[in-house]
Protein backbone atom coordinates (compact mmCIF):
# COMPACT_ATOMS: atom_id res chain seq x y z
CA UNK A 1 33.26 44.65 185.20
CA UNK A 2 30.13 45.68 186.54
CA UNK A 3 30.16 48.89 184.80
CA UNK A 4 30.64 46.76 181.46
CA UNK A 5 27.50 44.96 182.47
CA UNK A 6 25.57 47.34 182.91
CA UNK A 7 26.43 49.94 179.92
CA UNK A 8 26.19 46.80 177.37
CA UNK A 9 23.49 44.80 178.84
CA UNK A 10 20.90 46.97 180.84
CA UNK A 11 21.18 49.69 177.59
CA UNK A 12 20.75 46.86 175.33
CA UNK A 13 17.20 45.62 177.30
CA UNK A 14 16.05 48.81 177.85
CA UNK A 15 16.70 49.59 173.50
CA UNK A 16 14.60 46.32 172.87
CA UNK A 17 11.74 47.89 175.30
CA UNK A 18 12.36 43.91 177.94
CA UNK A 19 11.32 44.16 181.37
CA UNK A 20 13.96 42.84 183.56
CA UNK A 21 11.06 39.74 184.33
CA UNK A 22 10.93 38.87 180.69
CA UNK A 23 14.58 38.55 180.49
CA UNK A 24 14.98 37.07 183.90
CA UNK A 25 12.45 34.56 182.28
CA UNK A 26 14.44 34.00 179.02
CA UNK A 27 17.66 33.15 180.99
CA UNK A 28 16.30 31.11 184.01
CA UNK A 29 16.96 33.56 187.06
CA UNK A 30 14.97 35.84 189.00
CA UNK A 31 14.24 39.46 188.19
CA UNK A 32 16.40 40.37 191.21
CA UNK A 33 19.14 38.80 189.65
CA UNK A 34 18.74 41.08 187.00
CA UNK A 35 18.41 44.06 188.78
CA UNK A 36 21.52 43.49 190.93
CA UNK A 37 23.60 42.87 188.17
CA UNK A 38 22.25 45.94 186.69
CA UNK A 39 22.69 47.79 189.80
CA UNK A 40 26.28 46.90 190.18
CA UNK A 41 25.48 44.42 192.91
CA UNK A 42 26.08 41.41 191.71
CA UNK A 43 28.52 39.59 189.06
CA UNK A 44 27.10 36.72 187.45
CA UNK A 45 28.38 33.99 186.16
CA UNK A 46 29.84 33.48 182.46
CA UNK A 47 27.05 30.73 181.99
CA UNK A 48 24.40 33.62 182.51
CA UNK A 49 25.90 35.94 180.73
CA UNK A 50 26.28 33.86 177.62
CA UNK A 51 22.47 33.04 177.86
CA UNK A 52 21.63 36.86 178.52
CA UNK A 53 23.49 37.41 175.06
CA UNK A 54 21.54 35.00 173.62
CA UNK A 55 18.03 36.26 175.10
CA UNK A 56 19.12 39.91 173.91
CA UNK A 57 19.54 38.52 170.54
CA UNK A 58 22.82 40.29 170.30
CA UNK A 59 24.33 39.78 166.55
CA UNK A 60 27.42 38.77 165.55
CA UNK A 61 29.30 41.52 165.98
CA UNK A 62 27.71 42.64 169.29
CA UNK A 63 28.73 39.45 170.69
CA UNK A 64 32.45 39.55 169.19
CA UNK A 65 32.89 43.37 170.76
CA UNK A 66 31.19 42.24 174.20
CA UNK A 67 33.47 39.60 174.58
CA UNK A 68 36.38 41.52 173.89
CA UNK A 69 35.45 44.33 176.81
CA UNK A 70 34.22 41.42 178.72
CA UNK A 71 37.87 39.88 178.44
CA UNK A 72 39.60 43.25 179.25
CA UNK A 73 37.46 44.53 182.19
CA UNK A 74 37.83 41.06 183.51
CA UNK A 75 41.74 41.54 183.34
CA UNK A 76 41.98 45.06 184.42
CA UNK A 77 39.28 43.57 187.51
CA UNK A 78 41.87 40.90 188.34
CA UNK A 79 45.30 43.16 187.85
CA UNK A 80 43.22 46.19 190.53
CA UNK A 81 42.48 43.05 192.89
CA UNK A 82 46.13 42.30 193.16
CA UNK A 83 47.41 45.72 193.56
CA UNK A 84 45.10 46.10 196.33
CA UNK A 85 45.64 42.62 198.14
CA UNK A 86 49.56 44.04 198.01
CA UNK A 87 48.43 47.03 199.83
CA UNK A 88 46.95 45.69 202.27
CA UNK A 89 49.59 43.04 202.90
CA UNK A 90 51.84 45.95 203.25
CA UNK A 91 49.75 47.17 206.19
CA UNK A 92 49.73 44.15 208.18
């Protein structure tokens, strides 16, 4: 999910020449917010990401394809957590 994140979001700011304070500004969190989440260190919530859409100005069809490898990455996030929480029940 992460990965998503940061191919679709930090590519998109960087493209539209944003610091990471402007948009931190536009969506109502700090820049370090921004630069975990672009760093793979934090996952934010939907909320935020709906607004960083919105402060990217993404268009129609950026948001429709987003959400759709939002949805999927959040799936394939959830199905990996599983597998591994059987693993390590298995170990106990």
């Amino acid at each position: 999910m992460t990965q998503l994140l940061e191919s679709e979001i930090y590519d998109k700011r960087r493209s539209m020449g944003m610091s990471q304070y402007v948009l931190a500004d536009k969506v109502g969190v700090t820049r370090n917010c921004i630069q975990q989440m672009e760093c793979h260190e934090h996952l934010p919530r939907a909320e935020t990401i709906f607004d960083i859409m919105q402060a990217l100005e993404f268009s129609e069809d950026e948001n429709i394809n987003f959400l759709k490898k939002y949805f999927n990455a959040y799936h394939k996030d959830k199905a990996l957590q599983k597998e591994r929480e059987k693993e390590l029940a298995g170990m106990v």
